[in-house]
PDB file of N, CA and C in Angstrom:
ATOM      1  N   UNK A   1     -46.231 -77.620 -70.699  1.00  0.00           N
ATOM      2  CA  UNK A   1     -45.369 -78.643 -70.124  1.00  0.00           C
ATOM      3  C   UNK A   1     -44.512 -79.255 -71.232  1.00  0.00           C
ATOM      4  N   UNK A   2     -43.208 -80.064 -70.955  1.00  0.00           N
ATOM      5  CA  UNK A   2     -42.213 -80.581 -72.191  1.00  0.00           C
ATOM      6  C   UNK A   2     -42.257 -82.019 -71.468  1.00  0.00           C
ATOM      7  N   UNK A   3     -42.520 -82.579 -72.146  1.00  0.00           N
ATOM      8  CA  UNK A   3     -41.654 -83.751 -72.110  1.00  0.00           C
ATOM      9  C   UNK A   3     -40.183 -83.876 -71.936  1.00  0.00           C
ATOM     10  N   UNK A   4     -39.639 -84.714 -71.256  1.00  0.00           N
ATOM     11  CA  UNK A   4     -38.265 -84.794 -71.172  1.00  0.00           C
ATOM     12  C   UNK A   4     -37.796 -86.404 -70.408  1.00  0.00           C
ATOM     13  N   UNK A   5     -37.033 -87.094 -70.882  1.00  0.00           N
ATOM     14  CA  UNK A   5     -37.172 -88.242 -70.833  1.00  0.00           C
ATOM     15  C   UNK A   5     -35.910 -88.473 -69.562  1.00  0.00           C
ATOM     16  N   UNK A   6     -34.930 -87.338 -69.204  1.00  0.00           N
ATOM     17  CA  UNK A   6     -34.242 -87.507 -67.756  1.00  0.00           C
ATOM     18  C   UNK A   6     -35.407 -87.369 -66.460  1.00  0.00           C
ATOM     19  N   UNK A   7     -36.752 -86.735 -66.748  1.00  0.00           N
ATOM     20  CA  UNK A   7     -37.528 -86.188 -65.410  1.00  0.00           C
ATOM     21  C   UNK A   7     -38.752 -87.327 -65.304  1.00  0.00           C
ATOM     22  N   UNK A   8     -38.498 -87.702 -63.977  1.00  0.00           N
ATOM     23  CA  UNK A   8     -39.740 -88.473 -63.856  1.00  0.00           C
ATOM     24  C   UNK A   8     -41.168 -87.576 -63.146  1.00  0.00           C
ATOM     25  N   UNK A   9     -41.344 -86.117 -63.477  1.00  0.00           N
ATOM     26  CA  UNK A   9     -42.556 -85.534 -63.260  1.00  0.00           C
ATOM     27  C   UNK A   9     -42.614 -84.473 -64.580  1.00  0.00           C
ATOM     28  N   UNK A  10     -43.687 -83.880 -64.806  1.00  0.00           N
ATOM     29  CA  UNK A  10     -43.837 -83.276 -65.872  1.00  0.00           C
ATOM     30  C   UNK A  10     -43.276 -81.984 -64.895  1.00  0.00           C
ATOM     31  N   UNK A  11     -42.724 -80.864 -66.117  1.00  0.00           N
ATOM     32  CA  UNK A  11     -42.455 -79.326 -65.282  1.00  0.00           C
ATOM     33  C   UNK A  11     -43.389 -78.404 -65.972  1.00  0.00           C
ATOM     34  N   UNK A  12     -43.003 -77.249 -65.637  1.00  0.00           N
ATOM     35  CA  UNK A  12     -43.713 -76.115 -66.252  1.00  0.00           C
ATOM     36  C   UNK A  12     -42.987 -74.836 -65.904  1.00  0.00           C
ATOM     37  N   UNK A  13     -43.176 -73.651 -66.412  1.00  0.00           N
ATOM     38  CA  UNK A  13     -42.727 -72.506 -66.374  1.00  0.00           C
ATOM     39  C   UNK A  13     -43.223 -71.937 -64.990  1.00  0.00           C
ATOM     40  N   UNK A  14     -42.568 -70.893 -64.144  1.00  0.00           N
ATOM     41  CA  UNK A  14     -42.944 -70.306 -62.877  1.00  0.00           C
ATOM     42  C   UNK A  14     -42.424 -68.987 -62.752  1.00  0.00           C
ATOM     43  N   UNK A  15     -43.309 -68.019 -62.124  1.00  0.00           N
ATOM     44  CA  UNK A  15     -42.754 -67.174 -61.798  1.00  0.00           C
ATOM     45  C   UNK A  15     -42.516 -66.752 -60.136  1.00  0.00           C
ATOM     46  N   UNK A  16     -42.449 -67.514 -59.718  1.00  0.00           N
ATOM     47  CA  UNK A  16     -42.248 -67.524 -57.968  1.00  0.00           C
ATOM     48  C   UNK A  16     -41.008 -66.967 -58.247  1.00  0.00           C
ATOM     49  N   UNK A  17     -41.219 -66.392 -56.836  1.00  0.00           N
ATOM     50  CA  UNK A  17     -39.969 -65.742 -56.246  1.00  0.00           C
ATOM     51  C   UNK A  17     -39.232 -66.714 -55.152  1.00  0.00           C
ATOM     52  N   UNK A  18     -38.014 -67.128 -55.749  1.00  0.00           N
ATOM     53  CA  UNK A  18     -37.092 -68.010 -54.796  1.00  0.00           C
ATOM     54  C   UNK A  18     -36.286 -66.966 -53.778  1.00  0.00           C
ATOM     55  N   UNK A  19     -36.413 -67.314 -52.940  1.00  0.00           N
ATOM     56  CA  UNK A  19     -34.915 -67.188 -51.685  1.00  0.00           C
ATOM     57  C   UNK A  19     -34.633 -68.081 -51.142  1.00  0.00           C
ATOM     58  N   UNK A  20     -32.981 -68.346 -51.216  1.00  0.00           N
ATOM     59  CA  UNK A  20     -32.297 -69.206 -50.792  1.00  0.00           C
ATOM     60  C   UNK A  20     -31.879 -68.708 -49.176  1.00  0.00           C
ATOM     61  N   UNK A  21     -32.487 -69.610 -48.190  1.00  0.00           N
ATOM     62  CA  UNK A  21     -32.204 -68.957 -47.159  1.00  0.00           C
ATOM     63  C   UNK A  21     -31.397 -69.779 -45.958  1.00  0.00           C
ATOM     64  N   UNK A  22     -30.465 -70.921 -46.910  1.00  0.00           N
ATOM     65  CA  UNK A  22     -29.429 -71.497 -46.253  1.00  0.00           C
ATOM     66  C   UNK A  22     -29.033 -72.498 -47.499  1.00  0.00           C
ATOM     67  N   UNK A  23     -27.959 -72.573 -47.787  1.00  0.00           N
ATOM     68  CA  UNK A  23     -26.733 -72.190 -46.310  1.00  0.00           C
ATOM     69  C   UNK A  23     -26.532 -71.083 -47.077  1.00  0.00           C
ATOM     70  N   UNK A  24     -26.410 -70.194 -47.864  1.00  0.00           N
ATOM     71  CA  UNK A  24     -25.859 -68.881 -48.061  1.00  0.00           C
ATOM     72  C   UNK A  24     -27.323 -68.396 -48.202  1.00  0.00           C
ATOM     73  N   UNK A  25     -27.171 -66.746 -48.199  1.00  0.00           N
ATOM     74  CA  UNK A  25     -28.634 -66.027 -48.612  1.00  0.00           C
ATOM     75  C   UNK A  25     -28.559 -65.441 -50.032  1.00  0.00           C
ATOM     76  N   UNK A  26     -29.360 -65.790 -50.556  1.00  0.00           N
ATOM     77  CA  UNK A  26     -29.444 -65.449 -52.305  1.00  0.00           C
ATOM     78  C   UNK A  26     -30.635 -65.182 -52.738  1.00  0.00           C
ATOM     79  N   UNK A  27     -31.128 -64.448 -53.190  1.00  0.00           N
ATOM     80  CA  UNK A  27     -32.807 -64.221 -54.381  1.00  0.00           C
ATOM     81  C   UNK A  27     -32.134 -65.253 -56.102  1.00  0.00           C
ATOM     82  N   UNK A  28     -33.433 -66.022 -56.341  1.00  0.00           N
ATOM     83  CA  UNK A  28     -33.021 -66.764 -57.826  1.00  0.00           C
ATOM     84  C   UNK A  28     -34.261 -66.585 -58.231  1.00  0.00           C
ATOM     85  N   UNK A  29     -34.658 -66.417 -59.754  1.00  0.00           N
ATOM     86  CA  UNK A  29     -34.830 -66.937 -60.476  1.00  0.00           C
ATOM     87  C   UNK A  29     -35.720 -68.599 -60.509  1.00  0.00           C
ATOM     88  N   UNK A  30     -36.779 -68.801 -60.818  1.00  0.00           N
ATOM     89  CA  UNK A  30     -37.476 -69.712 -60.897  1.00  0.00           C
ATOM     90  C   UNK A  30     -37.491 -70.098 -62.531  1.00  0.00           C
ATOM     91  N   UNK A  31     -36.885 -71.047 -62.876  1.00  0.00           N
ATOM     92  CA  UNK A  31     -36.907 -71.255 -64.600  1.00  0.00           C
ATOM     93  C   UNK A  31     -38.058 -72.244 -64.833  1.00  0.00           C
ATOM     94  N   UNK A  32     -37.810 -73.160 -64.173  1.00  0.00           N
ATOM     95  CA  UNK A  32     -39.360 -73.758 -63.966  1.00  0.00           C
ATOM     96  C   UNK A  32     -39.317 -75.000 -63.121  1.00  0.00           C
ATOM     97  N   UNK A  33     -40.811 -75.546 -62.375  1.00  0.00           N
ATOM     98  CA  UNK A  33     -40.621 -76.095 -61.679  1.00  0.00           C
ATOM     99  C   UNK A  33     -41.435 -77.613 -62.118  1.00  0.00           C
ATOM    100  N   UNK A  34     -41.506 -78.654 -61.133  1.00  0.00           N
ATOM    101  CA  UNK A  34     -42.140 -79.707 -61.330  1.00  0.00           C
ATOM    102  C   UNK A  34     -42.431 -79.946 -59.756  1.00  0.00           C
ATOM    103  N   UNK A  35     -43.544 -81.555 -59.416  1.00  0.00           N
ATOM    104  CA  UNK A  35     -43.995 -81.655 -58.700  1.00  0.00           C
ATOM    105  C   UNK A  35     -43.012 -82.257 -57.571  1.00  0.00           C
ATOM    106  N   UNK A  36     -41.647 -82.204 -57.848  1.00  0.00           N
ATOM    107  CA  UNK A  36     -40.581 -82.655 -56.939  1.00  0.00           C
ATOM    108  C   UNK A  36     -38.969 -81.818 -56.950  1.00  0.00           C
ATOM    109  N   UNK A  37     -39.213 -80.455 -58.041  1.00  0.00           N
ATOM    110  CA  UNK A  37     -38.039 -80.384 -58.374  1.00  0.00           C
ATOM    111  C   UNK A  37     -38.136 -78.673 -58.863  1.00  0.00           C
ATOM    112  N   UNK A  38     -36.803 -78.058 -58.754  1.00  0.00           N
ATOM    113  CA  UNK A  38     -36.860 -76.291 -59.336  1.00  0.00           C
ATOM    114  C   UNK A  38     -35.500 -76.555 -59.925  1.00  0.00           C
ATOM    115  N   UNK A  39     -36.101 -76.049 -61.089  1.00  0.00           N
ATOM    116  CA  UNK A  39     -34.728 -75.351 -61.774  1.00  0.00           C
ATOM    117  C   UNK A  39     -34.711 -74.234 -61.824  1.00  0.00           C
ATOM    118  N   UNK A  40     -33.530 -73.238 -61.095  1.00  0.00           N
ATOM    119  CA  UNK A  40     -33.088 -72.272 -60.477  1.00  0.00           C
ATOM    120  C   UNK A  40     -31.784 -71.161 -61.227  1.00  0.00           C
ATOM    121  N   UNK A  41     -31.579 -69.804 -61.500  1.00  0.00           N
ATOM    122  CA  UNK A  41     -30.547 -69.617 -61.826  1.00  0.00           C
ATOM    123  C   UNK A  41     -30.713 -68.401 -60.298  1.00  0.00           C
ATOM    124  N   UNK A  42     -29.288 -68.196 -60.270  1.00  0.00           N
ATOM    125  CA  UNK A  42     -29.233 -66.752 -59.203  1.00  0.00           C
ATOM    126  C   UNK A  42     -27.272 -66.876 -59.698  1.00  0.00           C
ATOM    127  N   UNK A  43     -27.143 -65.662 -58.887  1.00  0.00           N
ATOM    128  CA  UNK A  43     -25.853 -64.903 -59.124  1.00  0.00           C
ATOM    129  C   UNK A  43     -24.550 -65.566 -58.475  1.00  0.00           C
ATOM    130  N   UNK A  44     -25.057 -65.974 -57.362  1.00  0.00           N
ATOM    131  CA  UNK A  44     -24.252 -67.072 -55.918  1.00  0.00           C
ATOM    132  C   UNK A  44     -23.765 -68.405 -56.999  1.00  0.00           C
ATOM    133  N   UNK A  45     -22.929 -69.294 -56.779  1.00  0.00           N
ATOM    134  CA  UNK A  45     -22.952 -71.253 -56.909  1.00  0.00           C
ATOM    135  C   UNK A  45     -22.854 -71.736 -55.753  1.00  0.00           C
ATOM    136  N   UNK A  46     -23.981 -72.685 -56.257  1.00  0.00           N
ATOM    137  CA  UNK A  46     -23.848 -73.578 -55.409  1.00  0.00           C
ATOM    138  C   UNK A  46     -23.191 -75.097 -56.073  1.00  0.00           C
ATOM    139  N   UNK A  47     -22.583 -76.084 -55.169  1.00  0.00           N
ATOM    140  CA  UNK A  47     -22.172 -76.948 -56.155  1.00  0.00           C
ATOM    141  C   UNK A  47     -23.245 -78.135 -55.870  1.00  0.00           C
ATOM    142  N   UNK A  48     -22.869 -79.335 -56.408  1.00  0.00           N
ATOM    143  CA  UNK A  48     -23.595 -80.462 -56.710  1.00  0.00           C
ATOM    144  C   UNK A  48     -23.666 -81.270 -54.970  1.00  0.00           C
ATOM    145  N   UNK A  49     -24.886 -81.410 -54.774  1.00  0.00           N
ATOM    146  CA  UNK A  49     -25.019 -82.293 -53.259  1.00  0.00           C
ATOM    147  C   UNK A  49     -25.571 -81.169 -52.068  1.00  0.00           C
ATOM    148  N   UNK A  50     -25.067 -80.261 -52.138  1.00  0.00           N
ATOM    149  CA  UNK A  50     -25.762 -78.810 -51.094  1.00  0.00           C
ATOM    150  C   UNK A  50     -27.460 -79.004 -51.035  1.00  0.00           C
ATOM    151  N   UNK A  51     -27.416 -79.040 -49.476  1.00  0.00           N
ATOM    152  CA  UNK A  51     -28.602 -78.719 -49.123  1.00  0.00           C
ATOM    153  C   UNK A  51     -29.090 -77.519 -49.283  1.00  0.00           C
ATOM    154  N   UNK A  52     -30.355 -77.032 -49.642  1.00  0.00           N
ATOM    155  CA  UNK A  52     -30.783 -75.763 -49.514  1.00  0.00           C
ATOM    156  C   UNK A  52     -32.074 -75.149 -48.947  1.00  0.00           C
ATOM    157  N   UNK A  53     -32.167 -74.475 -48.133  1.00  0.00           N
ATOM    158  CA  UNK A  53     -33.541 -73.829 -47.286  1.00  0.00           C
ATOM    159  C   UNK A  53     -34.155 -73.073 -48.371  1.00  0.00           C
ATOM    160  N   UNK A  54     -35.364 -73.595 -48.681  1.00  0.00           N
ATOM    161  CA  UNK A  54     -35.664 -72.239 -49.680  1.00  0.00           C
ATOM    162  C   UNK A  54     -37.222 -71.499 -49.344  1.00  0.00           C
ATOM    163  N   UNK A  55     -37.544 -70.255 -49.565  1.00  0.00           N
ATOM    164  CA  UNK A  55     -38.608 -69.684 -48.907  1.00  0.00           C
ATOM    165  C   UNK A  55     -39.015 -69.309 -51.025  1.00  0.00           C
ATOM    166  N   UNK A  56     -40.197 -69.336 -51.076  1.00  0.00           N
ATOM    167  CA  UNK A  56     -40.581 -69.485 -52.163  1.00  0.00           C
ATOM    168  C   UNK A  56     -42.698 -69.046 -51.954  1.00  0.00           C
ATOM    169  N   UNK A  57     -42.345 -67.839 -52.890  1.00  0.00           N
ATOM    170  CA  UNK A  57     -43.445 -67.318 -52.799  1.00  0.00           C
ATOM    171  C   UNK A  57     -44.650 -67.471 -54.464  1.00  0.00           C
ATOM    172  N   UNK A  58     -45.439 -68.009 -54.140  1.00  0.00           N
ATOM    173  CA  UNK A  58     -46.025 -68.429 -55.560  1.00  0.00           C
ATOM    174  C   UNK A  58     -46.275 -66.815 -56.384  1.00  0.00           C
ATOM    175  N   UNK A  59     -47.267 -66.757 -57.211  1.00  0.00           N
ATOM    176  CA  UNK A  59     -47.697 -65.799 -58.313  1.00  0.00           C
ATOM    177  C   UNK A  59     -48.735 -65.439 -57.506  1.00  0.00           C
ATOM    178  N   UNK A  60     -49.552 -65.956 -56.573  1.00  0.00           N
ATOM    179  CA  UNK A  60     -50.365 -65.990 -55.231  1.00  0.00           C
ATOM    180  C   UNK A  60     -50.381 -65.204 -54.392  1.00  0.00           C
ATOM    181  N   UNK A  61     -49.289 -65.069 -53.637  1.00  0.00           N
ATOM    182  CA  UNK A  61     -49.012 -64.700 -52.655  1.00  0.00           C
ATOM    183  C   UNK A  61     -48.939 -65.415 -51.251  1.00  0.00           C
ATOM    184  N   UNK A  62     -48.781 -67.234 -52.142  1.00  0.00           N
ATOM    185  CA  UNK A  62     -48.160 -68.133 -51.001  1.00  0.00           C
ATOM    186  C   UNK A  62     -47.532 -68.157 -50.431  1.00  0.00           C
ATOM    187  N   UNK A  63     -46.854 -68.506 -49.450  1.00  0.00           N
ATOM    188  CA  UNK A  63     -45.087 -68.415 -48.671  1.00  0.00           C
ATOM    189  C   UNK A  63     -45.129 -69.705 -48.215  1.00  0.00           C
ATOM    190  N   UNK A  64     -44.008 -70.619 -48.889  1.00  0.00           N
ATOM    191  CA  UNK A  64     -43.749 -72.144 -48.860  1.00  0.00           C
ATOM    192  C   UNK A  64     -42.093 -72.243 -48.640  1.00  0.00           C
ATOM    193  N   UNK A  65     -41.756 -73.121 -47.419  1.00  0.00           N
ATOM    194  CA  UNK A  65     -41.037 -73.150 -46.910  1.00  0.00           C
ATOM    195  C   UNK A  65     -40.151 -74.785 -47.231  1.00  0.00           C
ATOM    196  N   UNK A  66     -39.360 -74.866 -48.358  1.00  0.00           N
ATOM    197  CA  UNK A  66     -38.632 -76.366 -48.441  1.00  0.00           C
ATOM    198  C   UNK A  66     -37.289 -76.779 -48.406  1.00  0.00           C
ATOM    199  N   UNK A  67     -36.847 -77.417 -48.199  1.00  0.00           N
ATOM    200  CA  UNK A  67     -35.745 -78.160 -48.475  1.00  0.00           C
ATOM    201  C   UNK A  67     -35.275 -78.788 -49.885  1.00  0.00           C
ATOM    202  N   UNK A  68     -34.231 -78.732 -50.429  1.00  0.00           N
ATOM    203  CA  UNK A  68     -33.694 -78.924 -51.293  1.00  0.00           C
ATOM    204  C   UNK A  68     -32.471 -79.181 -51.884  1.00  0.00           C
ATOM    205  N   UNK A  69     -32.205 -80.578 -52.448  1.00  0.00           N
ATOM    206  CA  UNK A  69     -30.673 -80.883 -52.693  1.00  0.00           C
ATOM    207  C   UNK A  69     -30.278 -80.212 -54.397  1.00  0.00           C
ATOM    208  N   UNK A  70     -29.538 -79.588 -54.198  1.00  0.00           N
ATOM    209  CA  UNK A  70     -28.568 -79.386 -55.975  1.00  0.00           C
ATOM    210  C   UNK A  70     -28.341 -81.025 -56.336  1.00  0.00           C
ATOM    211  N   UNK A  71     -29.066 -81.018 -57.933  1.00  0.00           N
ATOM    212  CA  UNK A  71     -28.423 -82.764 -58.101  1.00  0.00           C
ATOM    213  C   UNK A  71     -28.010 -82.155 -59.584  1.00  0.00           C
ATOM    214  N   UNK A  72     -27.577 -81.276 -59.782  1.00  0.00           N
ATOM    215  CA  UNK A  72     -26.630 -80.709 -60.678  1.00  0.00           C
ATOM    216  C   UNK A  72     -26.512 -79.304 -61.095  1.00  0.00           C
ATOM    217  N   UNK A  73     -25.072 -78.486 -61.563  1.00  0.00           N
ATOM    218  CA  UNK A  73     -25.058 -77.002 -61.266  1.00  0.00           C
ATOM    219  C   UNK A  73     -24.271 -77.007 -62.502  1.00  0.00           C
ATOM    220  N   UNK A  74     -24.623 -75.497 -63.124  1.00  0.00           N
ATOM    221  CA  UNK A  74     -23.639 -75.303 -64.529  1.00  0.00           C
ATOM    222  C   UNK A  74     -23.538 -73.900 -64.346  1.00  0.00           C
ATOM    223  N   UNK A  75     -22.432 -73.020 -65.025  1.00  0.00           N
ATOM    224  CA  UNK A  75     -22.421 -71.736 -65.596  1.00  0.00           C
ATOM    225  C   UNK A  75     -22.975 -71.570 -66.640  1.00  0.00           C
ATOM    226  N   UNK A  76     -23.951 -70.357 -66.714  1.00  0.00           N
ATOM    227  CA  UNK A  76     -24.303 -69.928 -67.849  1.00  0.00           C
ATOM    228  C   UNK A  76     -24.442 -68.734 -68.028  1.00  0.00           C
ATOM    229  N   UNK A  77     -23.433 -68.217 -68.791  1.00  0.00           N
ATOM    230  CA  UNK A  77     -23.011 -66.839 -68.731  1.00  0.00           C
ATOM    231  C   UNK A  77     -22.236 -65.931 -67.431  1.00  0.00           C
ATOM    232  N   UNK A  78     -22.915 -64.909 -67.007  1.00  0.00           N
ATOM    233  CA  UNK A  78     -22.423 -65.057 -65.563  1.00  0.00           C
ATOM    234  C   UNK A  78     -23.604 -65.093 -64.126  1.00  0.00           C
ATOM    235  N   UNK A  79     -24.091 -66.411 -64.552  1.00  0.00           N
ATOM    236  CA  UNK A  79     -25.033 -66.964 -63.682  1.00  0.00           C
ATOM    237  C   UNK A  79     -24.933 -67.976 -63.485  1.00  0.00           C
ATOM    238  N   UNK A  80     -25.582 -69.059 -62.087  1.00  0.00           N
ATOM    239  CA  UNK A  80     -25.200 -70.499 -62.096  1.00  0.00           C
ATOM    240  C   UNK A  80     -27.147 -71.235 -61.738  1.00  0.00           C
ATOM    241  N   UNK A  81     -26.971 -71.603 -62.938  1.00  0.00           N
ATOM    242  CA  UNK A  81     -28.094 -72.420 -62.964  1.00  0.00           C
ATOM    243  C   UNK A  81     -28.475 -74.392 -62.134  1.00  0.00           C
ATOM    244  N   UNK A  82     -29.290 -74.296 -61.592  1.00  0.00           N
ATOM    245  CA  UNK A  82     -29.009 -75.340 -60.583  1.00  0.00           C
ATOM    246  C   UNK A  82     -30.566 -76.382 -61.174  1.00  0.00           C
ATOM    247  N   UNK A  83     -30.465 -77.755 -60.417  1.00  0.00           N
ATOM    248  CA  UNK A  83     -31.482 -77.895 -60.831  1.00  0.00           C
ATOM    249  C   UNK A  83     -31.754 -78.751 -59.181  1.00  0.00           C
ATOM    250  N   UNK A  84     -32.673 -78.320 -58.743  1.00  0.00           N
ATOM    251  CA  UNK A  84     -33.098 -79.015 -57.135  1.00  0.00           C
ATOM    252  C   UNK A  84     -33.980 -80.317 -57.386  1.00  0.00           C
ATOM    253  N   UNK A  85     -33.617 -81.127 -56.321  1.00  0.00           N
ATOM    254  CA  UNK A  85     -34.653 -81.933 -55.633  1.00  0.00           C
ATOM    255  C   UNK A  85     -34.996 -81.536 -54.546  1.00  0.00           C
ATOM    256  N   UNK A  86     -36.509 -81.039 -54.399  1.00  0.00           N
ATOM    257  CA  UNK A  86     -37.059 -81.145 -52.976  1.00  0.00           C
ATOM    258  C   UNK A  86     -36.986 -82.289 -52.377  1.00  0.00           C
ATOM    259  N   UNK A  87     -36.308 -82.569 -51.419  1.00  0.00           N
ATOM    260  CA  UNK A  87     -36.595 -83.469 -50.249  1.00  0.00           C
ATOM    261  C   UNK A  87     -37.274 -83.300 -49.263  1.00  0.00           C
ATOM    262  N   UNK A  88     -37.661 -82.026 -49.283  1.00  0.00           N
ATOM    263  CA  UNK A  88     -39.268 -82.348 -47.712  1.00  0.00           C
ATOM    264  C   UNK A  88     -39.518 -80.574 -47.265  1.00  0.00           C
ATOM    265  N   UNK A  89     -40.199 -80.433 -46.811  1.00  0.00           N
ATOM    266  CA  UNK A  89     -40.726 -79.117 -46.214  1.00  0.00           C
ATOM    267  C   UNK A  89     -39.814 -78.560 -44.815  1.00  0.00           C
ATOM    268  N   UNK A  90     -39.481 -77.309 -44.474  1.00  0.00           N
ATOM    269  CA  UNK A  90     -39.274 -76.798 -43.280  1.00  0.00           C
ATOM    270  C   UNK A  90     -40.187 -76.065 -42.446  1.00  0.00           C
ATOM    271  N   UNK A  91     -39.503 -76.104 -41.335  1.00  0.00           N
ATOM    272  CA  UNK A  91     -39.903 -75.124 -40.441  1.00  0.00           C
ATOM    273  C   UNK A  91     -39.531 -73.831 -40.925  1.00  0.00           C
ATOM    274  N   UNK A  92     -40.532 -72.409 -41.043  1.00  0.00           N
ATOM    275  CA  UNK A  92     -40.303 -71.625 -41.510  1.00  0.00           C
ATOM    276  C   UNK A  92     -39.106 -70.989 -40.282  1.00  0.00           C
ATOM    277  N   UNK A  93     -38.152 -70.017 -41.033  1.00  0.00           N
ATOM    278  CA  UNK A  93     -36.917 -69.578 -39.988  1.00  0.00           C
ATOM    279  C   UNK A  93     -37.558 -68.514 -38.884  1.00  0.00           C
ATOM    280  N   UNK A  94     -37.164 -68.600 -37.888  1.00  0.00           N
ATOM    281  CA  UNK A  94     -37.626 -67.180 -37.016  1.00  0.00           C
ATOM    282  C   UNK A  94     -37.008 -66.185 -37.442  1.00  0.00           C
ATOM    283  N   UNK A  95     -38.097 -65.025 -37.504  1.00  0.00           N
ATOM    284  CA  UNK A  95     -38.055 -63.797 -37.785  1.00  0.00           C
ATOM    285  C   UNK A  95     -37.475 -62.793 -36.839  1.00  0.00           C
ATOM    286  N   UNK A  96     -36.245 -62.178 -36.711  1.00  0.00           N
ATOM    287  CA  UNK A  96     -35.305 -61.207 -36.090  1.00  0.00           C
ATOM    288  C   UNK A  96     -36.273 -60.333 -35.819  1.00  0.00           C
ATOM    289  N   UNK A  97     -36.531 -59.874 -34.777  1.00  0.00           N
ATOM    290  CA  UNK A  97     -36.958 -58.533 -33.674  1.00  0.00           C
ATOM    291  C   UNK A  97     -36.090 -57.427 -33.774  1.00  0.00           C
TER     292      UNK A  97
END
């Protein structure tokens, strides 16, 4: 864990598998997470304030279903690194027949 004096939860490194599954569909990158928050890179931008559906599978083989605001987005390299606030859990999406 790092210390960091902008985060009010400690983070840590993750290897979950993110999908962004609104409002656009994207696979990211988990850089690391905390007990309220993911920092994210994937190929897509998103900008600052976007809600996001995200389906997120632990190192487990959990499947966790949340909500999430961008509360800031940068380029880095040719990737866009985001950093989320979870704001609350979803309903997982129905599955196409």
């Amino acid at each position: 864990m790092q210390p960091d004096d902008r985060r009010h939860a400690a983070r840590w490194a993750s290897d979950a598998q993110i999908e962004i599954v609104a409002p656009i569909q994207a696979r990211a990158a988990a850089l690391d997470v905390s007990s309220t928050g993911i920092q994210l890179s994937l190929n897509s931008w998103l900008s600052t304030g976007t809600l996001c559906d995200l389906r997120i599978t632990t190192h487990t083989g959990r499947v966790i279903f949340k909500r999430a605001r961008v509360i800031w987005a940068r380029r880095v390299g040719d990737q866009c690194v985001v950093g989320l606030h979870v704001v609350g859990s979803i309903v997982p999406p129905a599955v196409a027949e």
